[in-house]
Protein backbone atom coordinates (compact mmCIF):
# COMPACT_ATOMS: atom_id res chain seq x y z
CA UNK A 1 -0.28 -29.55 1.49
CA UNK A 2 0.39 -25.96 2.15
CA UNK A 3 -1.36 -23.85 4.73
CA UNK A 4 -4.57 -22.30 2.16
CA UNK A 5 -5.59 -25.77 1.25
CA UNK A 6 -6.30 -27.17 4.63
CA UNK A 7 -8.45 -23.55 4.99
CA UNK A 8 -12.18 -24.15 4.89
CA UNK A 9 -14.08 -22.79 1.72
CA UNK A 10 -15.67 -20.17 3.83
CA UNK A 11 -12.43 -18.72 4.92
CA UNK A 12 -11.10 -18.87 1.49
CA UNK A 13 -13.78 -17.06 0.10
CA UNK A 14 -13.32 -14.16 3.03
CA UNK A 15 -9.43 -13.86 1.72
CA UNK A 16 -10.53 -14.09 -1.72
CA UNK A 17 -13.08 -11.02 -1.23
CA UNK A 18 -10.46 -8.66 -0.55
CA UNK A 19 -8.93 -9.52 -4.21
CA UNK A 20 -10.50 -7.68 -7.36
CA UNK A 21 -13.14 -10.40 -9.22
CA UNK A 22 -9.91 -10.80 -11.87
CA UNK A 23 -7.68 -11.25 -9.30
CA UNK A 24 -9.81 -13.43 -7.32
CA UNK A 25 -10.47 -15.62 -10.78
CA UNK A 26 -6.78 -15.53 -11.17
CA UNK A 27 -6.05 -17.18 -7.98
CA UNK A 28 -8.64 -19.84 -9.02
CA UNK A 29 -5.71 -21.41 -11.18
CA UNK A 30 -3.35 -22.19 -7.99
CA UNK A 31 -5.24 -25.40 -7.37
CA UNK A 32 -8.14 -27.78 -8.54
CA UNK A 33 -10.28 -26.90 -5.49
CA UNK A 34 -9.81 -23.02 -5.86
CA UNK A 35 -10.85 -23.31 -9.04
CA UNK A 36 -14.62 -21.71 -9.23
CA UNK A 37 -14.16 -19.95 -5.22
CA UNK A 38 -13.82 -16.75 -6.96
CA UNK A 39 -17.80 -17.34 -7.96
CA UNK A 40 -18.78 -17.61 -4.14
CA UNK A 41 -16.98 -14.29 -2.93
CA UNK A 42 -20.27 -11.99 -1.84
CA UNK A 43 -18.20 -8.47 -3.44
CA UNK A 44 -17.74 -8.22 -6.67
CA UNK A 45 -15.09 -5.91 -8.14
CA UNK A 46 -15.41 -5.49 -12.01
CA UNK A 47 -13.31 -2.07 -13.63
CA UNK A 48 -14.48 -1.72 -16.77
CA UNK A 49 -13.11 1.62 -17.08
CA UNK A 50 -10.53 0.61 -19.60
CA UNK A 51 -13.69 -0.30 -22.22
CA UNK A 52 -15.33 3.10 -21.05
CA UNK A 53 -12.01 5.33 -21.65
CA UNK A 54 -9.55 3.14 -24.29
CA UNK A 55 -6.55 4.45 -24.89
CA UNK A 56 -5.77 5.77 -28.60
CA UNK A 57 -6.55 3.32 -31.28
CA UNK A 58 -7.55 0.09 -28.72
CA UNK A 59 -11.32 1.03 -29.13
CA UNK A 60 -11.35 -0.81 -32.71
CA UNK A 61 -10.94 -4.15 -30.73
CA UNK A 62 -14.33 -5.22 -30.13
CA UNK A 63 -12.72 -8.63 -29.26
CA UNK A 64 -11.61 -7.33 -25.65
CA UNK A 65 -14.72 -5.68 -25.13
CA UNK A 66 -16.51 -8.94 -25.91
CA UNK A 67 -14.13 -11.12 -23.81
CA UNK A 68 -15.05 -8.33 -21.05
CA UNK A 69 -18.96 -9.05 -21.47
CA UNK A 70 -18.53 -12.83 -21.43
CA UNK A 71 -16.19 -12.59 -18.19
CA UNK A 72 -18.69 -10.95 -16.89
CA UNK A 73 -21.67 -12.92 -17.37
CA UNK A 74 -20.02 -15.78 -16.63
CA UNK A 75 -18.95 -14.47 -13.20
CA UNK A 76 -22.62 -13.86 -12.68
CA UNK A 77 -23.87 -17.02 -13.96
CA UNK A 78 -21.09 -18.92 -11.50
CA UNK A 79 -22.61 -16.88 -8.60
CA UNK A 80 -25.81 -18.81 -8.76
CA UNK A 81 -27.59 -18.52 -5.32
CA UNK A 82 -24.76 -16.95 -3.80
CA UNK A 83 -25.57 -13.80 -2.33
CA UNK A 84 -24.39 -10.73 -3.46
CA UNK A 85 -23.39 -8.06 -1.31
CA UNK A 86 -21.66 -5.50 -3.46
């Protein structure tokens, strides 16, 4: 077992809130237990500038945008009764 696993979920969730949301969801694949931590971290960080300001010829894709939207709802919908502090 390495040294993150044995942390408790509240401490893992304080090391996870310094990560973006993607890079916190990212993480989640490292192990089993990490896997929905992401959806407790209190700040959120979404940057959707890249669907606000595409570069040339990437704004036909409505498939990103739409995998954008349904990230984000279902990082909301994870957060349940979590609070939210940013």
């Amino acid at each position: 077992m390495d040294l993150f696993s044995s942390l408790p979920d509240e401490i893992l969730c304080h090391i996870l809130s310094f990560l973006t949301t993607k890079e916190a969801a990212l993480a989640s694949v490292v192990s089993k237990r990490w896997r929905n931590q992401f959806a407790l971290v209190p700040n959120l960080d979404i940057d959707d500038s890249v669907f606000l300001y595409p570069e040339e010829g990437k704004r036909e894709r409505e498939e990103i945008l739409q995998s954008f939207m349904d990230f984000v709802y279902n990082v909301l919908a994870l957060q349940g009764d979590s609070p939210i502090k940013k």
